[in-house]
N, C-alpha and C. Protein backbone atom coordinates (compact mmCIF):
# COMPACT_ATOMS: atom_id res chain seq x y z
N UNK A 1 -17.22 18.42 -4.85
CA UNK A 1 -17.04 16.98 -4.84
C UNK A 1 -17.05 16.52 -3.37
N UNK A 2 -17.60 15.34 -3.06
CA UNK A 2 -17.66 14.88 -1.41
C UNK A 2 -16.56 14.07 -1.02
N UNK A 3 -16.01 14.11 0.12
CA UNK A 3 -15.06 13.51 0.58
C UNK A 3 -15.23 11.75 -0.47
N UNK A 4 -16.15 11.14 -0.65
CA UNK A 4 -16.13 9.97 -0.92
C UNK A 4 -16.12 10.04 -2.42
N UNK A 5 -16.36 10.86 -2.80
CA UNK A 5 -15.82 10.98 -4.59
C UNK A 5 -14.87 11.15 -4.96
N UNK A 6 -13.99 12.48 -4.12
CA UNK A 6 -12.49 12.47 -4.09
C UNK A 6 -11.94 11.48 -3.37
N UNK A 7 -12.09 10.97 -2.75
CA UNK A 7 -11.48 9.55 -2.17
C UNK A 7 -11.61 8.61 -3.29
N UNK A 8 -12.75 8.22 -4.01
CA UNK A 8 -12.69 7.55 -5.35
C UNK A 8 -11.88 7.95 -6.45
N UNK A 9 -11.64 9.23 -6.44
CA UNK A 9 -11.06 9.44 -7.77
C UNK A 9 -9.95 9.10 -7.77
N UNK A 10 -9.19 9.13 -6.20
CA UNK A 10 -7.47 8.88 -5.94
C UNK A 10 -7.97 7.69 -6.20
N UNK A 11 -8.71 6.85 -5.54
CA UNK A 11 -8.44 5.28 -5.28
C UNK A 11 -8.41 5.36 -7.40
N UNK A 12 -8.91 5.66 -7.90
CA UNK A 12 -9.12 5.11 -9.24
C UNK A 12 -7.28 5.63 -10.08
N UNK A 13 -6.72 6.79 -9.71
CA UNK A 13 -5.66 7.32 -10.10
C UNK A 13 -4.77 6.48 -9.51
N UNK A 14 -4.63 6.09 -8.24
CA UNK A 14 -3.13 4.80 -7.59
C UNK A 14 -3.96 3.39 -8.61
N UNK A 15 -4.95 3.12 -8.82
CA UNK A 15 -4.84 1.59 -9.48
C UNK A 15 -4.29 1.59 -10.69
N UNK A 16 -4.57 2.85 -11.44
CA UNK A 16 -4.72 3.12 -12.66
C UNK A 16 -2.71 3.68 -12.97
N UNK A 17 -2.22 4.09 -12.07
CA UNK A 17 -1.22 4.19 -11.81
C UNK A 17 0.08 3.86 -11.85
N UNK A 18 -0.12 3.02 -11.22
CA UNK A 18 0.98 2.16 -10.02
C UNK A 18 1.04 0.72 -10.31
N UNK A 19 1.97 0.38 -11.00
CA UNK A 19 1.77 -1.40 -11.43
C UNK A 19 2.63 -2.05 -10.11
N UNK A 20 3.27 -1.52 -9.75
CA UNK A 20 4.63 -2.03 -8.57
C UNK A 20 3.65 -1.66 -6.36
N UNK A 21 3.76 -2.69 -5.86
CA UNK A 21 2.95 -1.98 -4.64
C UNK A 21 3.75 -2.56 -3.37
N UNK A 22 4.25 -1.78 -2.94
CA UNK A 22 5.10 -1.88 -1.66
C UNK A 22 4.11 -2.28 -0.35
N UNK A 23 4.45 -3.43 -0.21
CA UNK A 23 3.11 -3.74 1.01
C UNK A 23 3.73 -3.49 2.52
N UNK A 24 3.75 -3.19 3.62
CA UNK A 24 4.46 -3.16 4.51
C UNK A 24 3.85 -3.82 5.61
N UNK A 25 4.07 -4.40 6.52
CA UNK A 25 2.84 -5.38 7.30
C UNK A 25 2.84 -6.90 6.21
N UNK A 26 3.14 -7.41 5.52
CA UNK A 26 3.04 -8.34 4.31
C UNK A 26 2.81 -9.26 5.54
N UNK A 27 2.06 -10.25 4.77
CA UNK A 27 2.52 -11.40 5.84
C UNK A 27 2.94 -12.61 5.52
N UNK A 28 3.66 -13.66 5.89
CA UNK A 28 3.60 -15.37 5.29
C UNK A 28 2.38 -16.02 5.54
N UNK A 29 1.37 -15.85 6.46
CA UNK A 29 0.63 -16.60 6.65
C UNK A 29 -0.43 -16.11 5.75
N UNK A 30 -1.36 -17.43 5.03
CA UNK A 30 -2.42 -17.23 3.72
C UNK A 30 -3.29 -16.71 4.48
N UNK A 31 -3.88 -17.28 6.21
CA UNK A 31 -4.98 -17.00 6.56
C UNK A 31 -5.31 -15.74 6.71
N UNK A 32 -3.84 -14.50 6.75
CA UNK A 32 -4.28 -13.42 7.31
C UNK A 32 -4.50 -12.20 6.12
N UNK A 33 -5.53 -11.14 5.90
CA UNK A 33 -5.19 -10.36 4.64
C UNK A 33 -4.61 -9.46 4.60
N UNK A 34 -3.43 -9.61 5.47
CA UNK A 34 -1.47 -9.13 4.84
C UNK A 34 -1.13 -10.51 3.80
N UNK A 35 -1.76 -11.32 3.85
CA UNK A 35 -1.24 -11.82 2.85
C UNK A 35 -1.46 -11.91 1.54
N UNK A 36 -3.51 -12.21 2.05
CA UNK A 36 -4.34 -12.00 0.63
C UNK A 36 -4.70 -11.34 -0.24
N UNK A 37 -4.69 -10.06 0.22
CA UNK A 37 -4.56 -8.99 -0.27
C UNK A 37 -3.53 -8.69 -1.42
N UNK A 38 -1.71 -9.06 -0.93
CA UNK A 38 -0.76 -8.80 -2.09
C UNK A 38 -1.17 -9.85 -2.66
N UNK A 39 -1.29 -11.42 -2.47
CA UNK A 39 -1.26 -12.51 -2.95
C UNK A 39 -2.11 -12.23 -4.04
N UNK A 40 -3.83 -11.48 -4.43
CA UNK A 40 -4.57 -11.26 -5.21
C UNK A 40 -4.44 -10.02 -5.91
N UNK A 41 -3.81 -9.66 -5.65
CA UNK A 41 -3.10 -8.12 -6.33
C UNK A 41 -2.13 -8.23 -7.42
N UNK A 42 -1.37 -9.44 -7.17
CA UNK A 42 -0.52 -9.96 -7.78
C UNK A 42 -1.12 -10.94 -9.14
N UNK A 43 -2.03 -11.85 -8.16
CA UNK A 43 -2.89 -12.40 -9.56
C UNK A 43 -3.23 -11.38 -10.49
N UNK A 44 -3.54 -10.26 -10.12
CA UNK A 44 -4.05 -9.53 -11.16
C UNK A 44 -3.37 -8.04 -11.86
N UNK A 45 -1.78 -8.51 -11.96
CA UNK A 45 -1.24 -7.71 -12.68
C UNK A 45 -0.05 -6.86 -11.70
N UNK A 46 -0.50 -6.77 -10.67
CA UNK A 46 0.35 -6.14 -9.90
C UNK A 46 1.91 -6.92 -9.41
N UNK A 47 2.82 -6.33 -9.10
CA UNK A 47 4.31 -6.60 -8.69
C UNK A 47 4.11 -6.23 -6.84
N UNK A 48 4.71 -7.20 -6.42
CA UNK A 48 4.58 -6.77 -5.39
C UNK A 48 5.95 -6.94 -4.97
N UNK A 49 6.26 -6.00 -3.39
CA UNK A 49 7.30 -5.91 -2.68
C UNK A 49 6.81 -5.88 -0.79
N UNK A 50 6.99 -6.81 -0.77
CA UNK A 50 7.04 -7.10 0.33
C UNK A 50 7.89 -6.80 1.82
N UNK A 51 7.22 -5.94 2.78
CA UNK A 51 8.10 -5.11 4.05
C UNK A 51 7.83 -5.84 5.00
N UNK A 52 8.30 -7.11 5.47
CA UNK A 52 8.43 -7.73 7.01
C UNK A 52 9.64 -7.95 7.93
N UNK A 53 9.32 -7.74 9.21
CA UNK A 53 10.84 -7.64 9.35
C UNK A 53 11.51 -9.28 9.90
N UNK A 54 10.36 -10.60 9.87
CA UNK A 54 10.40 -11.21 10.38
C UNK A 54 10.23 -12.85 9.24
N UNK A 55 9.95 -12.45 7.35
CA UNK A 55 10.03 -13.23 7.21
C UNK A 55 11.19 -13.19 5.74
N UNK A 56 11.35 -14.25 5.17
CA UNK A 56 12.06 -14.10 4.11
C UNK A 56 11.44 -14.13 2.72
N UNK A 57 10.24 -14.78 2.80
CA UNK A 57 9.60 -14.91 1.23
C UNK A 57 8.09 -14.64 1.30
N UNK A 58 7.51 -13.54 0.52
CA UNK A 58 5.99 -13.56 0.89
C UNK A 58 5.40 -13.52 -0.14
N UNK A 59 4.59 -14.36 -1.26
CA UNK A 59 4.10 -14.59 -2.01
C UNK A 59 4.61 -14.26 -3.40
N UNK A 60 5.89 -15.53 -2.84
CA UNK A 60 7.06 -15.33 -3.95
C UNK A 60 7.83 -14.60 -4.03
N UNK A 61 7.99 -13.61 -2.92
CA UNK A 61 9.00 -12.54 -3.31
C UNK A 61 10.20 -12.20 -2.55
N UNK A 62 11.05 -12.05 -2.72
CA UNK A 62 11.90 -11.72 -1.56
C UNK A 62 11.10 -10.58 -0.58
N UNK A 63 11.69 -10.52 1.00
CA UNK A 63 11.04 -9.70 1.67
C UNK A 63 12.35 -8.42 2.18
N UNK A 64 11.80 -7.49 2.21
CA UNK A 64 12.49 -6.40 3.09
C UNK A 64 12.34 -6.08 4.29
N UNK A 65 13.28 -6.06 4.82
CA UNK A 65 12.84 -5.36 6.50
C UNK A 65 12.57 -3.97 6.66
N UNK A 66 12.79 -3.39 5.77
CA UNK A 66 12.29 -2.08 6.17
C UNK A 66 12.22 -1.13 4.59
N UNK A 67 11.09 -0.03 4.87
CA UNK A 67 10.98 0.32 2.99
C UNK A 67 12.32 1.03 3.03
N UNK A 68 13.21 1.51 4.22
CA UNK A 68 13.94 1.55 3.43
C UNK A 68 15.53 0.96 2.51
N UNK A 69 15.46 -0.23 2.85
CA UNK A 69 15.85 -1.24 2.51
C UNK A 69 15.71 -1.74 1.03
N UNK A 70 14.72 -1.33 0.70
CA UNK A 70 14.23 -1.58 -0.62
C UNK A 70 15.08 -0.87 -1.64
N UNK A 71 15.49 -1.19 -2.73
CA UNK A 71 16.99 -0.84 -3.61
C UNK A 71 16.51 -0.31 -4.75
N UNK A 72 15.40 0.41 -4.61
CA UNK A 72 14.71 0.93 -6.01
C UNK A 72 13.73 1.73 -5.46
N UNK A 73 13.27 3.19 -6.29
CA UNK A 73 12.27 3.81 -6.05
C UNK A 73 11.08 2.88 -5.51
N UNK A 74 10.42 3.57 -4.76
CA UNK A 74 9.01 3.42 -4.37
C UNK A 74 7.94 4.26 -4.50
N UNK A 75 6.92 3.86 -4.80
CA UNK A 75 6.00 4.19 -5.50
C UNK A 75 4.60 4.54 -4.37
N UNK A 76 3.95 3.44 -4.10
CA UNK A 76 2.31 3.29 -3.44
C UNK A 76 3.26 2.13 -2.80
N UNK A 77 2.76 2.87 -1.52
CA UNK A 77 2.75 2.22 -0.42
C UNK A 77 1.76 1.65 0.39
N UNK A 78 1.82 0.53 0.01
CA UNK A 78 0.08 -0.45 1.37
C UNK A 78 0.82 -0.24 2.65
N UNK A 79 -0.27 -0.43 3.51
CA UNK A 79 -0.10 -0.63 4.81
C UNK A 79 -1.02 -1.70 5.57
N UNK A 80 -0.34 -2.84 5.93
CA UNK A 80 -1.01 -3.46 6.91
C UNK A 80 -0.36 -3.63 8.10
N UNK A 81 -0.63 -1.84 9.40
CA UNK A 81 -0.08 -2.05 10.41
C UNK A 81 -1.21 -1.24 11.40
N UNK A 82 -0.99 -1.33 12.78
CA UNK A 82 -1.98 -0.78 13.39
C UNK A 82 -1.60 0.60 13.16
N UNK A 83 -2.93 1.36 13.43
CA UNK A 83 -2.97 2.67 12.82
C UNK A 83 -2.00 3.85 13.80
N UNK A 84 -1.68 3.19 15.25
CA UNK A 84 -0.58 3.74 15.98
C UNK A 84 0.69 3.79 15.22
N UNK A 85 1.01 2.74 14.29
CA UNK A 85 2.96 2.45 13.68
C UNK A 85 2.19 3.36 12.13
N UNK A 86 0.78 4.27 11.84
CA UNK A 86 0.98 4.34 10.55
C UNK A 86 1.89 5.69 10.21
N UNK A 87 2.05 6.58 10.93
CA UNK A 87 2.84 7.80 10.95
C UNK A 87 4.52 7.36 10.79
N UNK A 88 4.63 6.45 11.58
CA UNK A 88 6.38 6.12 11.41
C UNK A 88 6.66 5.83 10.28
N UNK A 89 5.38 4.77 9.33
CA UNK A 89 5.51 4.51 8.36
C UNK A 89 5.44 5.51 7.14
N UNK A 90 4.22 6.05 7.15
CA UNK A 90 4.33 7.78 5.97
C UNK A 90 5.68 8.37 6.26
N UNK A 91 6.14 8.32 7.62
CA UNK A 91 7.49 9.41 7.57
C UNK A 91 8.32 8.26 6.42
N UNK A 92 8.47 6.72 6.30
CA UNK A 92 9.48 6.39 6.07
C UNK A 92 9.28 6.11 4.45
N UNK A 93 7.98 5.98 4.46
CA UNK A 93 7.33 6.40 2.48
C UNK A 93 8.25 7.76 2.05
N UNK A 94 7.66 8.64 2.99
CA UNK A 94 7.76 9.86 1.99
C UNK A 94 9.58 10.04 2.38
N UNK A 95 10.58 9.71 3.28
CA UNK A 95 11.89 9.80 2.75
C UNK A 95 12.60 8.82 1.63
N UNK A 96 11.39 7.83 1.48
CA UNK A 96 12.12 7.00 0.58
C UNK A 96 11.48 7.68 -0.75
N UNK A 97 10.94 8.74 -1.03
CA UNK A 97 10.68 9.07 -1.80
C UNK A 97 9.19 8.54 -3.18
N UNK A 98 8.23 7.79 -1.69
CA UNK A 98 6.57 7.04 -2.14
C UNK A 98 5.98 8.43 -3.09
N UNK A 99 5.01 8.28 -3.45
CA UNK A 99 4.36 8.90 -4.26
C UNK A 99 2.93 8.91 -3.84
N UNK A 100 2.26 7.84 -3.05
CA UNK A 100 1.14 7.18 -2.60
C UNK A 100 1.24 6.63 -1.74
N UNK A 101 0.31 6.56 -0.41
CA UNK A 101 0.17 5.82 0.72
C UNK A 101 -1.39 5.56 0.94
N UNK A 102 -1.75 4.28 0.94
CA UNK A 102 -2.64 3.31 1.21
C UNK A 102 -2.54 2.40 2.67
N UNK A 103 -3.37 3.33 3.15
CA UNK A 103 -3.99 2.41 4.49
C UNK A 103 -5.43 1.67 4.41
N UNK A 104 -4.93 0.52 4.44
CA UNK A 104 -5.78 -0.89 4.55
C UNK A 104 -7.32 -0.39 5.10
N UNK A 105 -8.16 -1.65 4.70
CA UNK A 105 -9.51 -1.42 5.74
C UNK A 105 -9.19 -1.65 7.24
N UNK A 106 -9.47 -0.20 7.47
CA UNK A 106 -9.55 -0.29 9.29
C UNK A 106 -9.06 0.38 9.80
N UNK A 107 -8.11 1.09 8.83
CA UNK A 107 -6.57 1.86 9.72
C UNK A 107 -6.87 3.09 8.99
N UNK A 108 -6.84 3.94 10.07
CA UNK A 108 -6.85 5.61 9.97
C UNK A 108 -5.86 6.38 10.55
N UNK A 109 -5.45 7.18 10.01
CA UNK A 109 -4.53 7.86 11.24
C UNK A 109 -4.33 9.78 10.74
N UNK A 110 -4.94 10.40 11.11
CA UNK A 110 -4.64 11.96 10.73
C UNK A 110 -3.35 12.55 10.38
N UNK A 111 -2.19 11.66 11.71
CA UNK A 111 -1.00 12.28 11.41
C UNK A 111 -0.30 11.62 10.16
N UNK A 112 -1.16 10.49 9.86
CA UNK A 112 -0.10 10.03 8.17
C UNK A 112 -0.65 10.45 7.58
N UNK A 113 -1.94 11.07 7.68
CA UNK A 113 -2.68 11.83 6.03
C UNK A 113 -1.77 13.45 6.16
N UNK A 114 -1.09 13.45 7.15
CA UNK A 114 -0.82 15.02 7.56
C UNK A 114 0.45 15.33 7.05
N UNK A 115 1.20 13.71 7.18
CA UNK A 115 2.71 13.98 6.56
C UNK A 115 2.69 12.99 5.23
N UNK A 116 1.23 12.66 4.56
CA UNK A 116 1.35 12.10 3.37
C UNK A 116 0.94 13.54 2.26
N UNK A 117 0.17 14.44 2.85
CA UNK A 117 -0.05 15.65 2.29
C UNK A 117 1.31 16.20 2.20
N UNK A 118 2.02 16.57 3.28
CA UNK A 118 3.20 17.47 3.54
C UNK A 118 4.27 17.17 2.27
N UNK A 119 4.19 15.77 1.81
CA UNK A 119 5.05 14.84 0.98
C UNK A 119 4.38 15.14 -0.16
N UNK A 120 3.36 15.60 -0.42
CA UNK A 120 2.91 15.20 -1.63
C UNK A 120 2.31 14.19 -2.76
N UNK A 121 1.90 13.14 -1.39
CA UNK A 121 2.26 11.98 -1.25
C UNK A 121 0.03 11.67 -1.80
N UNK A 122 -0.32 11.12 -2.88
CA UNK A 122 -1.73 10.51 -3.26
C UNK A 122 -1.95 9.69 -1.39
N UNK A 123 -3.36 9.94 -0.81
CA UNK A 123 -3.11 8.55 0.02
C UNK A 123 -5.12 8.58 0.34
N UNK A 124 -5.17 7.36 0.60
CA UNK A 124 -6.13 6.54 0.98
C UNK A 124 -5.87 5.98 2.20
N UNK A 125 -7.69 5.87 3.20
CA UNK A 125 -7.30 5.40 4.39
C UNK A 125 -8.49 4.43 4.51
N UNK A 126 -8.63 3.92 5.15
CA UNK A 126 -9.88 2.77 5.30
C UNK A 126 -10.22 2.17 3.84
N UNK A 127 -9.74 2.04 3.20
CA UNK A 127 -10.23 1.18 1.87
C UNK A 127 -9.21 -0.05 1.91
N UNK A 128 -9.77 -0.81 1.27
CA UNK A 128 -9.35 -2.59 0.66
C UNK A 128 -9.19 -2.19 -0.86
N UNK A 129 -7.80 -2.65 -0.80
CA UNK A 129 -7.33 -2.53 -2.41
C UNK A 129 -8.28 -3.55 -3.10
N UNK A 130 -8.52 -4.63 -2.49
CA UNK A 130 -9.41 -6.25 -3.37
C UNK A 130 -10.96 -5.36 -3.35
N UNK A 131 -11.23 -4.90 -2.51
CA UNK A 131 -12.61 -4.38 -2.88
C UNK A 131 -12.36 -3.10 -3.95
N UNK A 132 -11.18 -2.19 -4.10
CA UNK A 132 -11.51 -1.00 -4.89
C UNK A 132 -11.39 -1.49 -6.30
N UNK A 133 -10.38 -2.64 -6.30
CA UNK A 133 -9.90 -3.12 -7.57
C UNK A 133 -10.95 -3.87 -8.63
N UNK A 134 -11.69 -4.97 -7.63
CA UNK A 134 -13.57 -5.61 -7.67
C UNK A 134 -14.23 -4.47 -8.42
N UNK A 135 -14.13 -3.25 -7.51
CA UNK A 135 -15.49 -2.38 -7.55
C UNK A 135 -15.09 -1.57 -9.67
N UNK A 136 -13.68 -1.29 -9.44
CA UNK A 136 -13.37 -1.04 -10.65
C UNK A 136 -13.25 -1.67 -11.87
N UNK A 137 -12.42 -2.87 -11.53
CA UNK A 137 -12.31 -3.75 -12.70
C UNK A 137 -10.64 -3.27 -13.01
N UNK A 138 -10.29 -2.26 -12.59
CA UNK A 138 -8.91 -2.02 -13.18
C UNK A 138 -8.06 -2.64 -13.03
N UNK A 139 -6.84 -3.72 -14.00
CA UNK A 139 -6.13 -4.74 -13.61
C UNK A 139 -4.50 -3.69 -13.78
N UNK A 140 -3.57 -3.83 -13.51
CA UNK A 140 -2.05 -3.51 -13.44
C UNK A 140 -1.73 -3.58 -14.87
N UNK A 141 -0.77 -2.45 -15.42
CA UNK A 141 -0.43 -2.50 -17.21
C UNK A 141 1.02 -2.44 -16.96
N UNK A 142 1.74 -3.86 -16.62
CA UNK A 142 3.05 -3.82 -16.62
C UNK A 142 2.80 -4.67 -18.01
């Protein structure tokens, strides 16, 4: 199988998955896609939870300052942060006990695929949840 088939098959196993999606990077502002991204994720079945440390409500939801702050298992973890903060973040997925880590289009980082493996942790790196979700059709079965 080629790196981009197994990369499809996870991306198809976290949609198919995961109805609940811990975004971290979230944003308040519509223009940016920390926002659009949960905001259309949400249209389409998904729960979202929102990680900023700077606002209080992000597309309806209460916000957290930090995942681990969050008062309930976590699941799939988004990321919209530069790919330097994405390692701090896998370390703080996989003690909160994530299952999945999703880095946004653009953001790569070896050492979070290194301690998302170590965790056990499903993860994706350079993909757009709105494009994998498009490309699939798969909507959230809460």
């Amino acid at each position: 199988m080629t790196d981009r088939a197994a990369t499809d098959a996870i991306v198809e196993k976290i949609l198919t998955a995961y109805d609940t999606i811990t975004v971290v990077g979230a944003s308040a502002d519509p223009a940016k896609a920390a926002n659009e991204v949960p905001a259309y994720m949400q249209q389409h079945g998904w729960r979202i939870i929102p990680v900023n440390p700077h606002a209080e409500e992000i597309v309806g939801e209460p916000v957290y300052r930090s995942i681990a702050d969050i008062p309930e298992q976590v699941g799939l973890v988004d990321v919209f942060r530069p790919s330097a903060d994405c390692a701090a973040v896998a370390r703080a997925a996989a003690e909160a006990g994530a299952t999945a880590l999703w880095l946004q289009l653009g953001i790569t980082s070896p050492e979070a695929r290194a301690i998302a493996a170590d965790a056990g942790m499903a993860y994706v790196e350079d993909r757009c949840l709105i494009i994998e979700q498009r490309r699939s059709g798969i909507v959230a079965r809460r």
